[in-house]
Protein backbone atom coordinates (compact mmCIF):
# COMPACT_ATOMS: atom_id res chain seq x y z
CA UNK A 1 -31.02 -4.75 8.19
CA UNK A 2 -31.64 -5.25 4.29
CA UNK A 3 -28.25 -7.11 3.82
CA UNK A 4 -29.27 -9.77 6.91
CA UNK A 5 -32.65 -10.01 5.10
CA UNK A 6 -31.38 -10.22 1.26
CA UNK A 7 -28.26 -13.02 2.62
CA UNK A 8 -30.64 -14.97 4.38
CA UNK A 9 -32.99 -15.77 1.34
CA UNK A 10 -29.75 -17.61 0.26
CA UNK A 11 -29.36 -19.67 3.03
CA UNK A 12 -25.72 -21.01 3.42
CA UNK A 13 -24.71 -21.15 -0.18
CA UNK A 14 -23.08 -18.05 0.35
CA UNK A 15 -19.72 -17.67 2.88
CA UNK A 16 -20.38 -13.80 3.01
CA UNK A 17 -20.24 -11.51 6.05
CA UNK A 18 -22.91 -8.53 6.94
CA UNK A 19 -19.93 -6.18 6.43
CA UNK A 20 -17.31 -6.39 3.97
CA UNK A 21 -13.97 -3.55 3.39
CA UNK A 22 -13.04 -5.29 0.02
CA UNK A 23 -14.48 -2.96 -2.14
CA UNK A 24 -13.08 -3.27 -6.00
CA UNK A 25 -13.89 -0.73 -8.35
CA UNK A 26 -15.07 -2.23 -11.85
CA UNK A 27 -16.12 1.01 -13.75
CA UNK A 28 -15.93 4.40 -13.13
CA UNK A 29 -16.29 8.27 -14.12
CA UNK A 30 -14.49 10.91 -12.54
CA UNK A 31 -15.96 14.15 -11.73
CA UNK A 32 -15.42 16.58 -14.18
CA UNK A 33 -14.05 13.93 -16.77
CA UNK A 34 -14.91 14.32 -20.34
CA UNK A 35 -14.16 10.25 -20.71
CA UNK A 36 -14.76 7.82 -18.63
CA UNK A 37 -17.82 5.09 -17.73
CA UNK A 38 -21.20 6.52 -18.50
CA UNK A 39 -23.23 3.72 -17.55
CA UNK A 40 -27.12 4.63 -17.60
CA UNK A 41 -28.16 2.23 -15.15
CA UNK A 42 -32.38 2.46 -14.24
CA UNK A 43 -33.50 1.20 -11.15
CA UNK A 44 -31.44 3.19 -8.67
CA UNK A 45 -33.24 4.57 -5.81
CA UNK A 46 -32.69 8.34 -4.84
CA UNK A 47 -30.88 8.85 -1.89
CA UNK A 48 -31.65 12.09 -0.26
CA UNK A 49 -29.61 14.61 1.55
CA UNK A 50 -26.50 13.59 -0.08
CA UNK A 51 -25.65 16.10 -2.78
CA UNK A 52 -21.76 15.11 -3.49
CA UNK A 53 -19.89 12.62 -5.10
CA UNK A 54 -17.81 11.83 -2.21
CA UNK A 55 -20.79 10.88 -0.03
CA UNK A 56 -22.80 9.69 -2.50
CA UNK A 57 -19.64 7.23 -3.08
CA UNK A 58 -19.05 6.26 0.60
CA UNK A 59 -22.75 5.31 1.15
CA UNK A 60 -21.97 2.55 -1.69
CA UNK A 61 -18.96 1.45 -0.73
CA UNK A 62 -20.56 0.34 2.93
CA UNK A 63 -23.71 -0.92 1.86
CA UNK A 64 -23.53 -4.45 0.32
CA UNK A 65 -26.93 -3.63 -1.33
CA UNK A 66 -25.35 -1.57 -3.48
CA UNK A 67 -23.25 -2.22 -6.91
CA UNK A 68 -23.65 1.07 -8.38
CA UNK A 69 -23.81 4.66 -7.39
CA UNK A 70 -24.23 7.64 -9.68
CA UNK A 71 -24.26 11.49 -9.08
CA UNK A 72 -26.41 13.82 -11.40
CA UNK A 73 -27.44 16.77 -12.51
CA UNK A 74 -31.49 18.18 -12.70
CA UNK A 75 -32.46 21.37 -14.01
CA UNK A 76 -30.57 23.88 -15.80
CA UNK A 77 -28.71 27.28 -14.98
CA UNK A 78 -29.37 28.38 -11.90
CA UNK A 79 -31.82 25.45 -10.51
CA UNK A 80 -29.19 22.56 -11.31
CA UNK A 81 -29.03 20.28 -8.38
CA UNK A 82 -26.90 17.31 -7.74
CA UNK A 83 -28.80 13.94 -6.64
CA UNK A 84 -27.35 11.04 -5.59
CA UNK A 85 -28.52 7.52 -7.01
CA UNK A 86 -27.57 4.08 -6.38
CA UNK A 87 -29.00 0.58 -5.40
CA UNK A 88 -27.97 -3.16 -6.85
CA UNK A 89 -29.01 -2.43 -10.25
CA UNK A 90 -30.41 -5.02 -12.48
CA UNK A 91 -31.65 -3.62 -15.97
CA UNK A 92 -30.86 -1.04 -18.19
CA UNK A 93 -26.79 -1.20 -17.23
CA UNK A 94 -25.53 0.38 -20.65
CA UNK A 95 -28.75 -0.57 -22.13
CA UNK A 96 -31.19 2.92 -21.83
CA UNK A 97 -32.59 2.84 -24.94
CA UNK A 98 -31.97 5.20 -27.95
CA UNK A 99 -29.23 6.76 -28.80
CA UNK A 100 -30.43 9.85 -27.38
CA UNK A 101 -31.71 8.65 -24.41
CA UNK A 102 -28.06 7.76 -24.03
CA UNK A 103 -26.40 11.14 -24.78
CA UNK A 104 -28.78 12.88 -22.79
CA UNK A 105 -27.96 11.05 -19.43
CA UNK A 106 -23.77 11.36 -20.26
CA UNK A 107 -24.54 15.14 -19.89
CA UNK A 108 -26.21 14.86 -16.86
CA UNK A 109 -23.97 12.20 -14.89
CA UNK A 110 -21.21 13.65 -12.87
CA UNK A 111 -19.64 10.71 -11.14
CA UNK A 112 -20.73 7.29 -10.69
CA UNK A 113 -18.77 3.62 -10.28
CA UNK A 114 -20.17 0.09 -10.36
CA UNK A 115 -18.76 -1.77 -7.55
CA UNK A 116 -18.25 -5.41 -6.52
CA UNK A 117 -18.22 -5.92 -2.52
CA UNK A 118 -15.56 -9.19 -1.69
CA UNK A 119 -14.12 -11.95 -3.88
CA UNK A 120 -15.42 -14.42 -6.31
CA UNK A 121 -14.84 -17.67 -6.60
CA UNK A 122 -15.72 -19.91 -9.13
CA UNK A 123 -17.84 -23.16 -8.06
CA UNK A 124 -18.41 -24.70 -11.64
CA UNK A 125 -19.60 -23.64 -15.02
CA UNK A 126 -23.10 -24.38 -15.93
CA UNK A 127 -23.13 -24.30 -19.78
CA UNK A 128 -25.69 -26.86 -20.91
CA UNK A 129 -27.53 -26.99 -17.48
CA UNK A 130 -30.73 -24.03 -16.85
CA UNK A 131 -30.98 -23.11 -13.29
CA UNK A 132 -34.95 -22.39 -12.62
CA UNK A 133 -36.40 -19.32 -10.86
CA UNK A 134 -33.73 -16.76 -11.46
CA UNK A 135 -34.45 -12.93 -13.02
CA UNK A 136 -34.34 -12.11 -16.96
CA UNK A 137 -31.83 -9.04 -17.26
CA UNK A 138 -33.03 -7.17 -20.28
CA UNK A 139 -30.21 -6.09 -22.62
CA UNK A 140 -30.89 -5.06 -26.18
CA UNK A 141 -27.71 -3.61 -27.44
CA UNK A 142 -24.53 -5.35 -28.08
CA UNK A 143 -23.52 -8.29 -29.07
CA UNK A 144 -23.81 -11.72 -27.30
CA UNK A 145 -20.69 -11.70 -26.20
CA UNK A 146 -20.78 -8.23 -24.73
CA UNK A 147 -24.43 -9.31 -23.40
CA UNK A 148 -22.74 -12.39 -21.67
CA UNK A 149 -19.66 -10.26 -20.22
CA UNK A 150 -22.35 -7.97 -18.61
CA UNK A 151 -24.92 -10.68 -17.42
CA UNK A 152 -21.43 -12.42 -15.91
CA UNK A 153 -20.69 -8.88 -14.42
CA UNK A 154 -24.15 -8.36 -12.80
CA UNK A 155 -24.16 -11.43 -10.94
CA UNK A 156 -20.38 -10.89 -9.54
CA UNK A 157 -21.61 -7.70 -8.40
CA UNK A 158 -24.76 -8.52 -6.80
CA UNK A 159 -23.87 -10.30 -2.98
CA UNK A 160 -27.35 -11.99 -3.51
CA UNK A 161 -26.44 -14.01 -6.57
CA UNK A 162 -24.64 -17.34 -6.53
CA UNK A 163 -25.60 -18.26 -10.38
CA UNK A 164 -25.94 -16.60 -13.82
CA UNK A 165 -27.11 -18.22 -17.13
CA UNK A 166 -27.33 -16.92 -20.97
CA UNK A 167 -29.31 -18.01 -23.26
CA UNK A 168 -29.60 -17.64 -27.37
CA UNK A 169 -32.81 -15.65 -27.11
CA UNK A 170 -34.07 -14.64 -24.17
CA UNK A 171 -30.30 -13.53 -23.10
CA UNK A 172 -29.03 -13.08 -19.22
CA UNK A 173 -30.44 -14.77 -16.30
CA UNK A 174 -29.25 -14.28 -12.83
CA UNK A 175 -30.45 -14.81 -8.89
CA UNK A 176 -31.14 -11.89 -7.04
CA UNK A 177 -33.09 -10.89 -3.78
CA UNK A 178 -36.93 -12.25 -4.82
CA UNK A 179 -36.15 -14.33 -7.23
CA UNK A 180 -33.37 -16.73 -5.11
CA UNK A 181 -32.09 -20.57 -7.34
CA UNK A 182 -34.17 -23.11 -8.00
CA UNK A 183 -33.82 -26.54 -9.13
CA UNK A 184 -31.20 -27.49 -11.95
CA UNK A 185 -32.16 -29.63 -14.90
CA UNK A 186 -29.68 -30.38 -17.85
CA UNK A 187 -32.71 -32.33 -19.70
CA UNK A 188 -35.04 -29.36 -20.74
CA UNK A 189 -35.22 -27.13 -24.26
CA UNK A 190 -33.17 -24.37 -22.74
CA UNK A 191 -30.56 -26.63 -21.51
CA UNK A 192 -30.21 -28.78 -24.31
CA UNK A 193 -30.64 -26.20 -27.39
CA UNK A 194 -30.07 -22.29 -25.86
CA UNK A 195 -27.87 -22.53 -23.02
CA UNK A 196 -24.55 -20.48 -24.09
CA UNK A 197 -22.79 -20.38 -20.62
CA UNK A 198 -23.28 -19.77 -17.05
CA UNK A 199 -21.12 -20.44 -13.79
CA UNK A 200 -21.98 -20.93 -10.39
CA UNK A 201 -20.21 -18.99 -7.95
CA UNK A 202 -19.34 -17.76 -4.20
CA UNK A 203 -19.10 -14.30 -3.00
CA UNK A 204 -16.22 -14.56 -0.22
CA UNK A 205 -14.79 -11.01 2.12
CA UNK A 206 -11.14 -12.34 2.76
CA UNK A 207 -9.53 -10.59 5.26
CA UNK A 208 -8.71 -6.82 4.58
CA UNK A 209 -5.57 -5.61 2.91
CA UNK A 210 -4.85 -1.67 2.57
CA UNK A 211 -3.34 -1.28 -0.79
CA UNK A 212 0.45 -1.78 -0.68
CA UNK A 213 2.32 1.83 -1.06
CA UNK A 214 5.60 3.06 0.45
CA UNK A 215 6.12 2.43 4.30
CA UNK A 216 6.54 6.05 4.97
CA UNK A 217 6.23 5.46 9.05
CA UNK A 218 9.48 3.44 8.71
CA UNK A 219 11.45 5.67 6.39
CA UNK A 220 10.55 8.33 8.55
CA UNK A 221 12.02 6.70 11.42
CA UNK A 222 14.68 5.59 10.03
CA UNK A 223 16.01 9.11 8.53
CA UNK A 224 14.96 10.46 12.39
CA UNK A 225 17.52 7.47 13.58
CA UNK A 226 20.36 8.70 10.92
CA UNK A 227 20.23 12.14 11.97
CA UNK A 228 20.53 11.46 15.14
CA UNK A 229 23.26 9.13 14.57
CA UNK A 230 25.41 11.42 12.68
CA UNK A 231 24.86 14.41 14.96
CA UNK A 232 26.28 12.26 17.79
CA UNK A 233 29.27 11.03 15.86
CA UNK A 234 29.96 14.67 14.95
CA UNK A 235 29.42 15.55 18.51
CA UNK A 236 32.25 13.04 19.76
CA UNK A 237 34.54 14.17 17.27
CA UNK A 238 34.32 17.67 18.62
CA UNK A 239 34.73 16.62 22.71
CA UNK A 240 37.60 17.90 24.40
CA UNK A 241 38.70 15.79 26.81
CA UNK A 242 38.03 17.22 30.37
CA UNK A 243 40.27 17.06 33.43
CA UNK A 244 39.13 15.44 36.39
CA UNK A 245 39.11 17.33 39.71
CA UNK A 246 39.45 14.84 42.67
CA UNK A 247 40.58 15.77 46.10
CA UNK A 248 43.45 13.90 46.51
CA UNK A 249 46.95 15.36 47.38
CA UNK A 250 49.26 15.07 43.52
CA UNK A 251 52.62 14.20 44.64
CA UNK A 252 55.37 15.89 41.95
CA UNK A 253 57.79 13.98 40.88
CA UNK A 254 61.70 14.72 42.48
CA UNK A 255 64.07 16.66 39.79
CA UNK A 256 65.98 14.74 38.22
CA UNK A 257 69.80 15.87 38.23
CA UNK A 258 70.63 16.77 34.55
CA UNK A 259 72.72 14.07 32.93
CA UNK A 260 76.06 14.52 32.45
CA UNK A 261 77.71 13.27 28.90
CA UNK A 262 81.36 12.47 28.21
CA UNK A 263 82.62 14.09 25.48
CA UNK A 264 85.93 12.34 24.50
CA UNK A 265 88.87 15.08 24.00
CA UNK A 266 91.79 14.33 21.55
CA UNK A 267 94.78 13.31 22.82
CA UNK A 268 98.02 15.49 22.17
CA UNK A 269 101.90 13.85 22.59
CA UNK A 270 104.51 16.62 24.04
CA UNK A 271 107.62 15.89 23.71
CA UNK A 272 109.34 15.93 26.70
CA UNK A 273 113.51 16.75 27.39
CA UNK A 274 115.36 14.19 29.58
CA UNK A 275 116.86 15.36 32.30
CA UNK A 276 120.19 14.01 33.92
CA UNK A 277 120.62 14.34 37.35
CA UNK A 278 124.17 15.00 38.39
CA UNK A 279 125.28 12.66 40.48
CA UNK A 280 127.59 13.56 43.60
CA UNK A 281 129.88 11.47 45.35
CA UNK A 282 131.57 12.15 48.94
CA UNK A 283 135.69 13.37 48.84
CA UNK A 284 137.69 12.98 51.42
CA UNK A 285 139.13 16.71 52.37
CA UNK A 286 142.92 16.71 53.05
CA UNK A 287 144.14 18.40 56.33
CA UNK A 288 146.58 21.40 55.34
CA UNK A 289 148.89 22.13 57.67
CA UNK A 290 150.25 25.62 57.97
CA UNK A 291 153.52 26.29 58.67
């Protein structure tokens, strides 16, 4: 595998798996875009039977050999053809040549990114110290600043370099597969009078994260769970109670005699006549004698 075989030239200065998800995007053109990143990177290698940008894309994104990908255009009219190209580029990056050279590749590229597989992490900075045995990355347009952003760039996206120098004239120096760090000196003419800056770094593949975004499962579920919710309170407030059959013999209650209520009547005085009863008394009856 050319990723075991490029990682091993570096022995265990580098804390970097065979396989790595964290892909970060550092430049890119869209297809169809007007604008965008039109990077004319040389020294891509043609990768055949892929003939679209998505593909051409993926096969980047999983190989950590690979910092830059680029889909173009050959031929004109009817015979245009899309190629795919991409490898760990290390010359030419925004650098072609003339100013024609230039505008003839923008109309021919389609969709490309540079890439950078993992992390970085910062080990120390190196200004004032040259690092022997690394590769000269040929710039000639820019300034040194810009020259120094992109020397810094190609060694964070290149899994085979741990170090990347600058110097006054000769520019950008960085490790890469064949040409792996060598000893340090801080005593030497380029360390003492050209040396501009540098760092050492690590490439590190923390563990994946998928890029945050709404947690549509769980609002989902949870307007599934409402609905359902509210249909069953509805529900309940629509039940009519039932009546239970059982077998058992009802016993009805005795009537109850109607109650009877006392309504008070007035009371009405009638005068009443006395009556005397005579009183009778016994007489004694004289004997008449008849003569």
């Amino acid at each position: 595998m050319k990723s075991a075989i490029a990682l091993a030239l570096l022995g265990s200065a580098m804390a970097f798996p065979e396989d790595c998800p964290n892909v970060t995007v550092i430049h890119k053109h869209e297809p169809g875009a007007k604008t965008g990143w039109s990077d004319g990177c040389l020294g891509l290698d043609l990768i055949k039977d892929i003939t679209t940008a998505a593909a051409c894309k993926d096969q980047c994104h999983t190989n950590l050999n690979c910092s830059v990908w680029q889909l173009v255009k050959k031929g004109k009219d009817a015979n245009v053809k899309q190629e795919c190209w991409s490898g760990n580029a290390v010359h030419a990056c925004l650098s072609r040549g003339t100013e024609a050279q230039a505008n003839k590749f923008e109309h021919q590229l389609i969709a490309g990114e540079r890439i950078r597989h993992g992390e970085i992490k910062v080990i120390a900075n190196n200004t004032g110290t040259e690092t022997l045995g690394l590769a000269n990355y040929k710039e000639i347009t820019g300034t040194k600043d810009e020259q120094m952003a992109r020397c810094k760039l190609a060694c964070e996206t290149d899994v085979t370099c741990t170090v990347w120098q600058y110097g006054s004239k000769d520019g950008c120096w960085i490790e890469h597969t064949g040409h792996p760090k060598g000893e340090t000196t801080k005593t030497s003419d380029w360390a003492t009078k050209e040396s501009m800056g540098g760092q050492f770094i690590e490439h590190t593949c923390p563990q994946y994260v998928a890029e945050k975004g709404l947690p549509w499962p769980w609002i989902i579920t949870g307007i599934v769970l409402g609905l359902l919710a509210l249909a069953a309170i509805i529900y309940a407030l629509q039940k009519k109670p039932k009546v239970k059959k059982t077998r058992a013999v009802k016993i009805e209650p005795k009537a109850q005699p109607a109650p009877v209520y006392f309504i008070p009547q007035p009371t009405m005085l009638i005068p009443q006549s006395s009556v005397v009863m005579p009183t009778y008394q016994p007489q004694m009856q004289q004997a008449f004698i008849v003569r």
